[in-house]
C-alpha atoms as a PDB file:
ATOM      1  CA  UNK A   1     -20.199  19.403   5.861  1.00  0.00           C
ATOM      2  CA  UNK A   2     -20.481  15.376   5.813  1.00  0.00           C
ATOM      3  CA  UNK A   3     -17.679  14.156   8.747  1.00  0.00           C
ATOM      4  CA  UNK A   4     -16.329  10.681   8.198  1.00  0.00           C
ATOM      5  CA  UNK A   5     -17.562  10.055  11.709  1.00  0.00           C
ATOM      6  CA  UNK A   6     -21.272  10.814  10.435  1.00  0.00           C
ATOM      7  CA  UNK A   7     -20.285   8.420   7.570  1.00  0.00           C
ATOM      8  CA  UNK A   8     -18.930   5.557   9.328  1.00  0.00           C
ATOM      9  CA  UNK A   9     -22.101   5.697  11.789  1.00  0.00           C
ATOM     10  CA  UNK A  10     -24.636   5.538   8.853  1.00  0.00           C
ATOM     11  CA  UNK A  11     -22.688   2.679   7.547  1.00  0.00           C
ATOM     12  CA  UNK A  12     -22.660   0.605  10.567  1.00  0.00           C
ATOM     13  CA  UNK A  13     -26.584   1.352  11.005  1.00  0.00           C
ATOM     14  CA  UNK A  14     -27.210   0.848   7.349  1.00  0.00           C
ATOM     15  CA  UNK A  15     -25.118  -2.959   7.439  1.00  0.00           C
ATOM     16  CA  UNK A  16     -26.641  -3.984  11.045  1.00  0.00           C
ATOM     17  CA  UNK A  17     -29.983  -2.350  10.668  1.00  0.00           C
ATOM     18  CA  UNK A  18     -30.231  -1.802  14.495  1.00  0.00           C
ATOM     19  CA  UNK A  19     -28.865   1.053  16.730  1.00  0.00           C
ATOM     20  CA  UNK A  20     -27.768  -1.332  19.469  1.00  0.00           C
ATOM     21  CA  UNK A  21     -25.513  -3.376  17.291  1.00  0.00           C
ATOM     22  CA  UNK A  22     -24.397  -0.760  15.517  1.00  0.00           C
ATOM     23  CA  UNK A  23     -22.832   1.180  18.871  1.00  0.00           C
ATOM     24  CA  UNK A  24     -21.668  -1.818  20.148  1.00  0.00           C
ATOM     25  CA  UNK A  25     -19.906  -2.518  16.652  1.00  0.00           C
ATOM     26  CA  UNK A  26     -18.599   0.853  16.866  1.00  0.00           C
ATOM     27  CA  UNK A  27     -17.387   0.988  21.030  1.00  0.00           C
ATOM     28  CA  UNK A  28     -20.107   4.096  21.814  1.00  0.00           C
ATOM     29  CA  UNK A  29     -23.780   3.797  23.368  1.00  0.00           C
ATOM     30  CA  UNK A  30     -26.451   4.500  21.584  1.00  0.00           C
ATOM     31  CA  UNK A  31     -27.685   7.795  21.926  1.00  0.00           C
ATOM     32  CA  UNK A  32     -24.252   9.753  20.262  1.00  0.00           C
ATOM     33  CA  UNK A  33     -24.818   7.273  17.332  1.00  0.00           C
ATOM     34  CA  UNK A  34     -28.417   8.382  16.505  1.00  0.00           C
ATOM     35  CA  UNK A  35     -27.583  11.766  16.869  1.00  0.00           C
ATOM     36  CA  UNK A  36     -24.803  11.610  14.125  1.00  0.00           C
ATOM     37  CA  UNK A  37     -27.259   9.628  11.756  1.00  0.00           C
ATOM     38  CA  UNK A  38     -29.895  12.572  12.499  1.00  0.00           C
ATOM     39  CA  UNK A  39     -26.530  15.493  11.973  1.00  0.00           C
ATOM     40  CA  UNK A  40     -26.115  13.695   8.552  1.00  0.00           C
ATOM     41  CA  UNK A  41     -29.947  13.420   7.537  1.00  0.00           C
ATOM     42  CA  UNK A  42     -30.152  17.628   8.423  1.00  0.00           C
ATOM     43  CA  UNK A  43     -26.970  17.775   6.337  1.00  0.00           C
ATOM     44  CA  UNK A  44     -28.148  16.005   3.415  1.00  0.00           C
ATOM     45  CA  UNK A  45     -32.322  17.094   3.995  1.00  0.00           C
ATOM     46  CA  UNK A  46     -33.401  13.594   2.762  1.00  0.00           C
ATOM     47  CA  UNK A  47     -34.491  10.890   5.217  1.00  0.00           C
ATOM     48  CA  UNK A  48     -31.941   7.432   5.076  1.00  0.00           C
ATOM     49  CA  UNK A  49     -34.042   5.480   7.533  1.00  0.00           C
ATOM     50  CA  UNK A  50     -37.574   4.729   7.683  1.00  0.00           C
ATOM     51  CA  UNK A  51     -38.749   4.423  11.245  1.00  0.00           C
ATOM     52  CA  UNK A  52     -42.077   4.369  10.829  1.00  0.00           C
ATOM     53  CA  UNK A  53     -42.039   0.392  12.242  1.00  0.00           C
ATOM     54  CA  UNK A  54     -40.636  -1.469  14.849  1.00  0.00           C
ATOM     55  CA  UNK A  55     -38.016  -2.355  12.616  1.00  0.00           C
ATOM     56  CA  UNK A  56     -35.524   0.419  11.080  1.00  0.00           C
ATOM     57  CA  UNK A  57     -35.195   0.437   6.695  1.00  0.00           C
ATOM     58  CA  UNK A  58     -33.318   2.115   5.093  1.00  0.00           C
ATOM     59  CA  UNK A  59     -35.206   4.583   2.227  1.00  0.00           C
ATOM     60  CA  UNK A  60     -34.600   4.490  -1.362  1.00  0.00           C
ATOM     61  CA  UNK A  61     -32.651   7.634  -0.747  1.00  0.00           C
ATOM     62  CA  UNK A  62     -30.438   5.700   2.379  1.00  0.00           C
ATOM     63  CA  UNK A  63     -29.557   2.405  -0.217  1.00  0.00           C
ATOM     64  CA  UNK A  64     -28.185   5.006  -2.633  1.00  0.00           C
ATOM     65  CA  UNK A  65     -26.009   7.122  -0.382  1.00  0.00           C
ATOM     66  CA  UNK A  66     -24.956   3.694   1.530  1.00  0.00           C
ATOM     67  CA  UNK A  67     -23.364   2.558  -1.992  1.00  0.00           C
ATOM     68  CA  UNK A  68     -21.200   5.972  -2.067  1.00  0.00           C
ATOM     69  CA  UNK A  69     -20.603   6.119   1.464  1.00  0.00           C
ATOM     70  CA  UNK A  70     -18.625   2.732   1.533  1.00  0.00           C
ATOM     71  CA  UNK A  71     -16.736   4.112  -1.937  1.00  0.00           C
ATOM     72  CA  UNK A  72     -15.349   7.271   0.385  1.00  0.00           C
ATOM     73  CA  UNK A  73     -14.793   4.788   3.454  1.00  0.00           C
ATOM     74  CA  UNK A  74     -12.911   2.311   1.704  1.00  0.00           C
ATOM     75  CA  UNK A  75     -10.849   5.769  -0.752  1.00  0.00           C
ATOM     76  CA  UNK A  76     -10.566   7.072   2.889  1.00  0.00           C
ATOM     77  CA  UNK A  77      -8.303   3.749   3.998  1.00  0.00           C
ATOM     78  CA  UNK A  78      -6.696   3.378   1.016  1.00  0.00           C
ATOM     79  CA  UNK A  79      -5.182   6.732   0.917  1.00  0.00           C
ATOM     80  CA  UNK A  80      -3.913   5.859   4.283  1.00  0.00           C
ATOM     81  CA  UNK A  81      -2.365   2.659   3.600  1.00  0.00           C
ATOM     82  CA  UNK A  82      -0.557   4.179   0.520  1.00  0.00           C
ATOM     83  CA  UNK A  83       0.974   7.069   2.789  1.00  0.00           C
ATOM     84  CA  UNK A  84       2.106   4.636   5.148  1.00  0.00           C
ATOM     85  CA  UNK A  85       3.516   2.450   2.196  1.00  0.00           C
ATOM     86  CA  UNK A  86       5.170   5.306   0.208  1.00  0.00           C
ATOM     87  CA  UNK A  87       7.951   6.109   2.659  1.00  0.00           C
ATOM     88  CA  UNK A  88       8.964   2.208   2.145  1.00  0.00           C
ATOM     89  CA  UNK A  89       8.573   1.890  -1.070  1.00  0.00           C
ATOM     90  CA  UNK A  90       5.682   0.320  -0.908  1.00  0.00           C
ATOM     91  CA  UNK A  91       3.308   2.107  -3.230  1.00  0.00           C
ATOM     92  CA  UNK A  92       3.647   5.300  -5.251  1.00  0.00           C
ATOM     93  CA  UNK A  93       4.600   6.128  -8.997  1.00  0.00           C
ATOM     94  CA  UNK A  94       7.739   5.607 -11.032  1.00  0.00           C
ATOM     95  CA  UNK A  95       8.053   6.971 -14.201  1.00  0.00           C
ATOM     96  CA  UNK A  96      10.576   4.753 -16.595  1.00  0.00           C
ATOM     97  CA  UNK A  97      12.093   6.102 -19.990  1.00  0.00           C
ATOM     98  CA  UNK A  98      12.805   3.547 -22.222  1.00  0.00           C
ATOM     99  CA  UNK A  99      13.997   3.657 -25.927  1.00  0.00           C
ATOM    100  CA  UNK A 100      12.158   1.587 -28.652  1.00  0.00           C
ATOM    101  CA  UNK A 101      14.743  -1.594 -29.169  1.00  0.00           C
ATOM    102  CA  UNK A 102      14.138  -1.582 -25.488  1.00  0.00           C
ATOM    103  CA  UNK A 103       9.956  -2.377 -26.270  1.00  0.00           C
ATOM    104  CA  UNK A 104      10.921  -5.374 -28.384  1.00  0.00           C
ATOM    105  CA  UNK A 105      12.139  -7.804 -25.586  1.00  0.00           C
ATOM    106  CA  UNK A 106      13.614  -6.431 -22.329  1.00  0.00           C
ATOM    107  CA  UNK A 107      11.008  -3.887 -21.370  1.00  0.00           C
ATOM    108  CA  UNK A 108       7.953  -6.377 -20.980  1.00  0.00           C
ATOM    109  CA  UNK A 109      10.154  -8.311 -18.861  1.00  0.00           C
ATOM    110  CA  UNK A 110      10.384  -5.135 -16.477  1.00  0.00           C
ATOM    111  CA  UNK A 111       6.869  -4.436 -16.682  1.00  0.00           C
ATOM    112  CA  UNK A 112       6.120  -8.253 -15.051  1.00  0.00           C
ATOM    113  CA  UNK A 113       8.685  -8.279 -12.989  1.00  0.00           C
ATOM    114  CA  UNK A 114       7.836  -4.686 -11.258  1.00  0.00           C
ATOM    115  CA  UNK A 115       4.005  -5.361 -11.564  1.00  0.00           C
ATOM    116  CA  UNK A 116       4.784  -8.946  -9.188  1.00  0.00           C
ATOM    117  CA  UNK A 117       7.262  -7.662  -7.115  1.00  0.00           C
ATOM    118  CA  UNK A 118       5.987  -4.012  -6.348  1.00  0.00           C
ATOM    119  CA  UNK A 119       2.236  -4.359  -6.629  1.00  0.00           C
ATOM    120  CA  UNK A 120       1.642  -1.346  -5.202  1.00  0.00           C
ATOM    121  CA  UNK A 121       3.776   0.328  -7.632  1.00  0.00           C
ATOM    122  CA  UNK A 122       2.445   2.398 -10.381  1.00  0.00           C
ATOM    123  CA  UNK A 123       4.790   2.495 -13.540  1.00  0.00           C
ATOM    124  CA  UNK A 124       4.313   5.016 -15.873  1.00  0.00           C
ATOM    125  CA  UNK A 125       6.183   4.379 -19.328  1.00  0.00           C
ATOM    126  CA  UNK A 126       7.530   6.986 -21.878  1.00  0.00           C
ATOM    127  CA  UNK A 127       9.338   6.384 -25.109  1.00  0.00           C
ATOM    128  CA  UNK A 128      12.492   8.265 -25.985  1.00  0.00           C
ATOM    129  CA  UNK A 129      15.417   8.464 -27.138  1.00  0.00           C
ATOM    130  CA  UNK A 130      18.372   8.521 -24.965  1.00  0.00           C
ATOM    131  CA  UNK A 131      18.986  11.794 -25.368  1.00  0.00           C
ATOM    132  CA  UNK A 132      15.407  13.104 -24.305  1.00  0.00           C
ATOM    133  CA  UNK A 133      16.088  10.954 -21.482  1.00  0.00           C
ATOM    134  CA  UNK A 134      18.778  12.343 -20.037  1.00  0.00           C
ATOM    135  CA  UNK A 135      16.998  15.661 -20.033  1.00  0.00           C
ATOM    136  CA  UNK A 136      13.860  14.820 -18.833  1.00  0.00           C
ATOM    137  CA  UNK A 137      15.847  12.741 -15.740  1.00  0.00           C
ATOM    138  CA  UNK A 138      17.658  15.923 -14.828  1.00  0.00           C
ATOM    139  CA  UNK A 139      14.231  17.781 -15.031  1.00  0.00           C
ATOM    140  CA  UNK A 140      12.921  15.245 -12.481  1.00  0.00           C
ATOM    141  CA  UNK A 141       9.911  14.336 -15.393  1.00  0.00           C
ATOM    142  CA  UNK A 142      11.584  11.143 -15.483  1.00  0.00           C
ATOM    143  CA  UNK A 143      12.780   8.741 -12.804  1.00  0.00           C
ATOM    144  CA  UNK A 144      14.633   6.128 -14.410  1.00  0.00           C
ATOM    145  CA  UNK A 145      15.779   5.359 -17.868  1.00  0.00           C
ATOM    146  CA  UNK A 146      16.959   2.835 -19.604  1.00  0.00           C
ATOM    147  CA  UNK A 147      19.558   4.502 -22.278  1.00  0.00           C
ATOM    148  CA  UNK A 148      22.205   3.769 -24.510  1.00  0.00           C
ATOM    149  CA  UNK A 149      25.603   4.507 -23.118  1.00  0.00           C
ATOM    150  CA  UNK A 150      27.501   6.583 -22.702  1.00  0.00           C
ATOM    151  CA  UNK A 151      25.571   9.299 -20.691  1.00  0.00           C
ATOM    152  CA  UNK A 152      28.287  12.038 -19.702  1.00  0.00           C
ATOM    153  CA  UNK A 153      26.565  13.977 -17.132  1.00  0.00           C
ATOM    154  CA  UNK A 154      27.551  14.167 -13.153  1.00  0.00           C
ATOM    155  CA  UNK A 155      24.257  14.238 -12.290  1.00  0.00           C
ATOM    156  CA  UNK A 156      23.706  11.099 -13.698  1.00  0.00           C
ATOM    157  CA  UNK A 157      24.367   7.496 -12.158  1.00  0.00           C
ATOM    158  CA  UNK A 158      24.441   4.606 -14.521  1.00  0.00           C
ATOM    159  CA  UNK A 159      24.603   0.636 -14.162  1.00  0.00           C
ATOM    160  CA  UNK A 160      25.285  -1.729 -16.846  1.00  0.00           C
ATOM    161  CA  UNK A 161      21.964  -4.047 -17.391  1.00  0.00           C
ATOM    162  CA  UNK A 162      22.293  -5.974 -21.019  1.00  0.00           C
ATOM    163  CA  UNK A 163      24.592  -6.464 -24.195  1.00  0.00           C
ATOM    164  CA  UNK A 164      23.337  -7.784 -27.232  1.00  0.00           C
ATOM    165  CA  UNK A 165      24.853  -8.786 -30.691  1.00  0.00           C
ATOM    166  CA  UNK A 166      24.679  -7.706 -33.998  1.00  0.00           C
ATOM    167  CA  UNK A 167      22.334  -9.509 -36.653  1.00  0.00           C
ATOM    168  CA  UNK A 168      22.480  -8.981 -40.377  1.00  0.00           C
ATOM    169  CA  UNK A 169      19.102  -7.619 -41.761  1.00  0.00           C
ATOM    170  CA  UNK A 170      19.022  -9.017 -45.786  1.00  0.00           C
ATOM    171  CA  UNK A 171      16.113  -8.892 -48.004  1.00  0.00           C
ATOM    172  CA  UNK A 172      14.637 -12.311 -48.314  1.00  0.00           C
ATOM    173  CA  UNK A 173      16.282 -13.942 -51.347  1.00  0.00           C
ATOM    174  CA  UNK A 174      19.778 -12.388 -51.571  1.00  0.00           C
ATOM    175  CA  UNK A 175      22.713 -14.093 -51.659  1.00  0.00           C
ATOM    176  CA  UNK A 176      23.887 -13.514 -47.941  1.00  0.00           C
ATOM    177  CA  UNK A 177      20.537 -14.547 -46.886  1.00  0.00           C
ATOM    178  CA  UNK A 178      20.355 -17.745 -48.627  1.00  0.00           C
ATOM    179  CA  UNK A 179      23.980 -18.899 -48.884  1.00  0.00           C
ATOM    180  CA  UNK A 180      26.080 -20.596 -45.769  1.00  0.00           C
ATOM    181  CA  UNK A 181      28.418 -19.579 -44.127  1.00  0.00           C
ATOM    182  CA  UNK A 182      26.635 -16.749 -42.021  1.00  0.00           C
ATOM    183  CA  UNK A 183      27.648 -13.270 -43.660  1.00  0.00           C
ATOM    184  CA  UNK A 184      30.861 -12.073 -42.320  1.00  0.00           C
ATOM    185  CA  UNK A 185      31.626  -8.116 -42.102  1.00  0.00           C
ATOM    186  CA  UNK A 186      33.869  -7.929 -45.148  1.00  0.00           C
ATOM    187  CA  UNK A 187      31.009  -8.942 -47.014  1.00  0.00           C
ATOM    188  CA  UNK A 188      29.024  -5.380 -46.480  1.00  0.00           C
ATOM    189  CA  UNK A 189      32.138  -3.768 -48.374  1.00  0.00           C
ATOM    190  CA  UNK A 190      30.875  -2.543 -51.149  1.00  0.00           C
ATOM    191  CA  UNK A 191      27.194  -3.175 -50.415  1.00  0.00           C
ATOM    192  CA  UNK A 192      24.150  -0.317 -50.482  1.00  0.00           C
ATOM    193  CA  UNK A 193      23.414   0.045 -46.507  1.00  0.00           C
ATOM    194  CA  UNK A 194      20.900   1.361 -44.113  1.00  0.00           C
ATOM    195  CA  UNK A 195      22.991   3.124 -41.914  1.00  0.00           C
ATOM    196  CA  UNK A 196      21.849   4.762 -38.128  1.00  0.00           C
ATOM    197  CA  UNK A 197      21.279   8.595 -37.996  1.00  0.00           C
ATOM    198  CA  UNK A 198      24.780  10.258 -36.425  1.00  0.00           C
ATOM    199  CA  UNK A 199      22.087  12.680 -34.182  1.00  0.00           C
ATOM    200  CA  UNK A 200      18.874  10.496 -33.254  1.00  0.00           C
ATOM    201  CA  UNK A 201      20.789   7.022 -32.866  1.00  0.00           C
ATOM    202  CA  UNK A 202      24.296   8.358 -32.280  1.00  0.00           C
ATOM    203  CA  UNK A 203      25.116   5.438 -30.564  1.00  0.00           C
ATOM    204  CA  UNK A 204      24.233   2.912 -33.180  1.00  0.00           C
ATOM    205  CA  UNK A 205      25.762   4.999 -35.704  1.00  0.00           C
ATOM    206  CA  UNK A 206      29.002   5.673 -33.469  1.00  0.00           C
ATOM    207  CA  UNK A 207      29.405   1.430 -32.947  1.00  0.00           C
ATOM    208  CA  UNK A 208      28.841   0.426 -36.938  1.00  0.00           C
ATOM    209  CA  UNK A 209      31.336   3.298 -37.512  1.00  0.00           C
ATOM    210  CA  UNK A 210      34.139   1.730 -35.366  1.00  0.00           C
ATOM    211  CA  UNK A 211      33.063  -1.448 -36.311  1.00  0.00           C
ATOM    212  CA  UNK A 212      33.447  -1.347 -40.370  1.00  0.00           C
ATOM    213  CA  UNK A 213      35.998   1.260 -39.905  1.00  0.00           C
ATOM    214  CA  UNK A 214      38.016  -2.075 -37.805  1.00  0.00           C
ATOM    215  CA  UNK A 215      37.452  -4.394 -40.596  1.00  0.00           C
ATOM    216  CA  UNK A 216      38.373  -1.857 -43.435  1.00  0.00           C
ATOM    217  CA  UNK A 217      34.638  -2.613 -44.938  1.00  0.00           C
ATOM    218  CA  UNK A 218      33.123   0.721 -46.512  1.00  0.00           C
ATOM    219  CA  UNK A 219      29.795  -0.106 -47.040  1.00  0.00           C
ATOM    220  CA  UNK A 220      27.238   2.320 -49.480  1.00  0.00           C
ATOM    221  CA  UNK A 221      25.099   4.166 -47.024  1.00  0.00           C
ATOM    222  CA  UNK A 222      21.887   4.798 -49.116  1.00  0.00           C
ATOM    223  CA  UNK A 223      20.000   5.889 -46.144  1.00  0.00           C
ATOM    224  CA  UNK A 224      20.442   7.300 -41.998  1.00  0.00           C
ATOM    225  CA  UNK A 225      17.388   6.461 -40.670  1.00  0.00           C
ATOM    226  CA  UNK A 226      16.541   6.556 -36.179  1.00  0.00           C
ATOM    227  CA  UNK A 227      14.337   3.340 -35.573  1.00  0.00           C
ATOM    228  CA  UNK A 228      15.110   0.201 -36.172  1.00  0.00           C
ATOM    229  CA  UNK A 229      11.076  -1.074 -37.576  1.00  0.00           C
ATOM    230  CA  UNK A 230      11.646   1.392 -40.076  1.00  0.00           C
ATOM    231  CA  UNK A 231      15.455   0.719 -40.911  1.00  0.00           C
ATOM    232  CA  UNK A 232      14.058  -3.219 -41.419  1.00  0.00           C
ATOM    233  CA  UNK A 233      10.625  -1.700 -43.720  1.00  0.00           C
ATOM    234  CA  UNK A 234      13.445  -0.014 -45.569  1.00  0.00           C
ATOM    235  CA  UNK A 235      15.636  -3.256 -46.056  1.00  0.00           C
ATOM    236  CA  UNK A 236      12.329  -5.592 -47.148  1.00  0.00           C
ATOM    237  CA  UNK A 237      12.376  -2.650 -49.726  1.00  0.00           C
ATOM    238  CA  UNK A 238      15.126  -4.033 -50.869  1.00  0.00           C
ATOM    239  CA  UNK A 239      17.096  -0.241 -50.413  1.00  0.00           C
ATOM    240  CA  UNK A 240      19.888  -1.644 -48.136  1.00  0.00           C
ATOM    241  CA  UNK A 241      21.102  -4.242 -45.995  1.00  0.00           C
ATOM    242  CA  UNK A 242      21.158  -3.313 -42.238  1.00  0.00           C
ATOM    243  CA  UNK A 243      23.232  -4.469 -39.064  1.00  0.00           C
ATOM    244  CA  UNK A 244      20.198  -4.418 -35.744  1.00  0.00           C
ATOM    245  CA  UNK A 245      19.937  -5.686 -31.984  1.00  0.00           C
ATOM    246  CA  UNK A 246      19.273  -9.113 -31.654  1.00  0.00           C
ATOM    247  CA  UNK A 247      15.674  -7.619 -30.090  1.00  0.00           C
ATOM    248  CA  UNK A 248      14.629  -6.694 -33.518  1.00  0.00           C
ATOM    249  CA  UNK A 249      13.957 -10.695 -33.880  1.00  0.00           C
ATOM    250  CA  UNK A 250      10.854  -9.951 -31.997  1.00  0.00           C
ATOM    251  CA  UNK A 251       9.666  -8.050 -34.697  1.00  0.00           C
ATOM    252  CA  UNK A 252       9.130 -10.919 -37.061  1.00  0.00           C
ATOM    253  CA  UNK A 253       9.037  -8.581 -40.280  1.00  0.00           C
ATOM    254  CA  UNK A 254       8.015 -10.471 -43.463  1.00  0.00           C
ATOM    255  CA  UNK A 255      10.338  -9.965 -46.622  1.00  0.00           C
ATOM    256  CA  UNK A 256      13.409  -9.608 -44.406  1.00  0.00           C
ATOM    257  CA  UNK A 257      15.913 -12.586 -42.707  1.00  0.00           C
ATOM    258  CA  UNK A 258      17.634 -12.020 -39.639  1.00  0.00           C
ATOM    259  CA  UNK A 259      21.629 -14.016 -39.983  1.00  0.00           C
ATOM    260  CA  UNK A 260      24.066 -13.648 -37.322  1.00  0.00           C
ATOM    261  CA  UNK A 261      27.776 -12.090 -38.487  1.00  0.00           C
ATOM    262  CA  UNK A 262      30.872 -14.084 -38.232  1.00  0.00           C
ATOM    263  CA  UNK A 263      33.878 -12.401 -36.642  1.00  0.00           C
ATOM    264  CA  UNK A 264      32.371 -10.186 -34.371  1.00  0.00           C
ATOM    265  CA  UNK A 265      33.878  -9.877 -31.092  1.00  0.00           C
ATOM    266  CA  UNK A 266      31.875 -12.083 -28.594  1.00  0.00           C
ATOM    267  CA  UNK A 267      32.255 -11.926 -24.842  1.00  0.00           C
ATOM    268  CA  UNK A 268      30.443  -8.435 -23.753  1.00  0.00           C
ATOM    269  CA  UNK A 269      30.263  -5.131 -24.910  1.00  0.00           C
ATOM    270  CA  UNK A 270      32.330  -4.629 -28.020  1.00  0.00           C
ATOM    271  CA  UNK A 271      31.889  -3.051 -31.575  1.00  0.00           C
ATOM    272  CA  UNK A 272      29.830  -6.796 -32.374  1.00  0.00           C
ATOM    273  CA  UNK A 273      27.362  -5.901 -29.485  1.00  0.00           C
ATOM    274  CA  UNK A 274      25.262  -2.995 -28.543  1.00  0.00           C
ATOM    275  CA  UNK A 275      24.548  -2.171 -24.683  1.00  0.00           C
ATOM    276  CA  UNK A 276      21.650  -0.922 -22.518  1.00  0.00           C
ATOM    277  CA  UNK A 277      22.404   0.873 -19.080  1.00  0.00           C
ATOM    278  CA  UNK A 278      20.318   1.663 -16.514  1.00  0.00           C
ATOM    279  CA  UNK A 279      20.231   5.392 -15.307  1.00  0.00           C
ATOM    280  CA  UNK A 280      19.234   7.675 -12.488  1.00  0.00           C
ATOM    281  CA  UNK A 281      19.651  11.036 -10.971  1.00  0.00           C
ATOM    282  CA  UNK A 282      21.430  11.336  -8.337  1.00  0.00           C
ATOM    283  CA  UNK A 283      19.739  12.692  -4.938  1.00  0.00           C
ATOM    284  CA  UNK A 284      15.832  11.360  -6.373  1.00  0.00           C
ATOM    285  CA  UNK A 285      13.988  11.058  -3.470  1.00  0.00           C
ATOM    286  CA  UNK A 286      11.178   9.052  -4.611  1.00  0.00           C
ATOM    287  CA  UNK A 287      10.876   5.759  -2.149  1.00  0.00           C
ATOM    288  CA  UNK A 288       9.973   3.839  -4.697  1.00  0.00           C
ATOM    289  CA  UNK A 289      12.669   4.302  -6.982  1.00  0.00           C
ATOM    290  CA  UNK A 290      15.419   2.341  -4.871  1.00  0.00           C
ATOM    291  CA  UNK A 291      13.192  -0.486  -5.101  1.00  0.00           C
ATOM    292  CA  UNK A 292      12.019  -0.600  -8.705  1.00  0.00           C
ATOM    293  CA  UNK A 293      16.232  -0.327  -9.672  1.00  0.00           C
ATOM    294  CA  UNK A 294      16.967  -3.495  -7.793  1.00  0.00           C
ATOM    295  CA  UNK A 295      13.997  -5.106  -9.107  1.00  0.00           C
ATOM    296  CA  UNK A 296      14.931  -4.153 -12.639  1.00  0.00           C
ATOM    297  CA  UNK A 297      19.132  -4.946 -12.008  1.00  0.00           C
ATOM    298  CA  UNK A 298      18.259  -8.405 -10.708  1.00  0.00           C
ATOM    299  CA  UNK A 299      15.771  -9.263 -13.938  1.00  0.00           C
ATOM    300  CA  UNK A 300      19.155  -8.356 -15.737  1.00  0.00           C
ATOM    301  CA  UNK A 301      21.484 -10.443 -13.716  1.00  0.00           C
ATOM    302  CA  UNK A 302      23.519  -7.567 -12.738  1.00  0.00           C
ATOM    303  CA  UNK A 303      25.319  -7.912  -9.611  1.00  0.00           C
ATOM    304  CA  UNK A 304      28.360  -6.406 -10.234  1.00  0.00           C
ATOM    305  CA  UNK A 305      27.176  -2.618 -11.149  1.00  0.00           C
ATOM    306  CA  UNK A 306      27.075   0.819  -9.723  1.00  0.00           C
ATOM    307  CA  UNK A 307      25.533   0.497  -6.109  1.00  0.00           C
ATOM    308  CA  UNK A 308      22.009   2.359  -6.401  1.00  0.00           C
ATOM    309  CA  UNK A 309      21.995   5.381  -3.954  1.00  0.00           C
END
């Protein structure tokens, strides 16, 4: 069996080419060195020096296993410096949940942010819906999420991180898209609508409930669909108009035109906006968690939320 002593003497008689330098590069005489450069020769059975001159070389053999043998050093001292950084928080793996509004603006801001701030940090990223999240936090496959509120489980911490408002989503060329004023709710009375599914996007569907419920608007619903792309392919179809997060501007889709509603509540969370929360399990003991939720609560300007323990 190769010894990462054996190794670490054949490197420094490989780089320096000379016994004598190579002990005194290492703190040992010379003798101890030679014989754990001739251990690792019987170990291997090939020859990695050529001593036939006055001069050591090393053998075609000895340039090839020099190349490897610095890739297990240098694997060697970086799995040390990660268990020394992992207590701290310093290096490890967080896995993040995210749901798919989440993609279209905040989440690449998280992914910068961590990947500057936590370099040694590896962030692995699933898509789901909350729901899935919640489950696969309390199964530990999932560190952190960020989820659609509200999330009724003990087990489960939660921080505030964004609100966003409402947009109208109108095929290019009707009337609310072309016409001024902005749209106002009372105008989807009436009106053929893409609505949010009541069991994949409960919590869309619960807010645009509430909300036209408020105003006394009873819009058409023609379709429940889960994702917003698709409830916006659906609308340049002309099947519907829609209500979406202001993120879904990031998605630039031809054929439809993006107004903002007049008479929404403004000012925070209300049945006008739609909110993203961060959430956690309680008790996770992975050191890098702590780290990536303050990294991720500061991006969103939260200072005011659930501390993170």
């Amino acid at each position: 069996m190769v010894s990462m002593e054996q190794l670490v003497g054949f490197v420094a008689v490989a780089e320096e080419l000379h016994y004598g330098r190579a002990a005194a590069r290492l703190r040992m005489t010379q003798p101890p060195l030679s014989r754990r450069v001739q251990a690792l020769e019987r170990e291997l059975g090939v020859e990695l020096f050529d001593r036939s001159r006055r001069t050591i070389r090393l053998t075609p053999a000895g340039r090839a296993f020099l190349a490897e043998a610095r890739k297990v050093l240098h694997a060697s001292q970086e799995a040390v410096l990660t268990a020394r950084r992992t207590p701290r928080g310093d290096a490890g793996v967080v896995t993040l949940g995210f749901t798919a509004t989440t993609a279209y603006s905040f989440l690449e801001r998280v992914v910068t942010e961590a990947a500057a701030r936590l370099p040694g940090v590896e962030l692995v990223l699933r898509e789901m819906v909350t729901a899935a999240q919640v489950e696969a936090l309390l199964a530990g496959a999932v560190d952190v999420g960020m989820v659609r509120p509200p999330v009724r489980t003990a087990d489960i911490r939660t921080a505030p991180l964004t609100s966003e408002p409402l947009l109208a989503a109108l095929p290019e060329g009707h009337p609310l898209a072309v016409r001024a004023p902005y749209p106002g709710v009372a105008d989807f009375d009436g009106e053929p609508f893409i609505m949010y599914s009541p069991s994949e996007a409960r919590y869309f569907h619960e807010v645009l409930i509430a909300l036209f419920r408020a105003a006394g608007v009873q819009p058409v619903h023609r379709q429940y669909l889960s994702q917003v792309h698709t409830i916006l392919a659906m609308v340049k179809a002309g099947l519907g108009l829609a209500l979406v997060p202001a993120a879904a501007a990031a998605l630039r889709m031809d054929g439809v035109v993006l107004r903002p509603v007049t008479g929404l509540p403004e000012g925070g969370p209300g049945p006008g906006t739609v909110r993203l929360d961060l959430a956690w399990r309680a008790g996770n003991d992975n050191p890098a968690l702590p780290r990536l939720l303050r990294v991720i609560r500061r991006l969103a300007g939260d200072r005011q939320g659930s501390p993170i323990t």
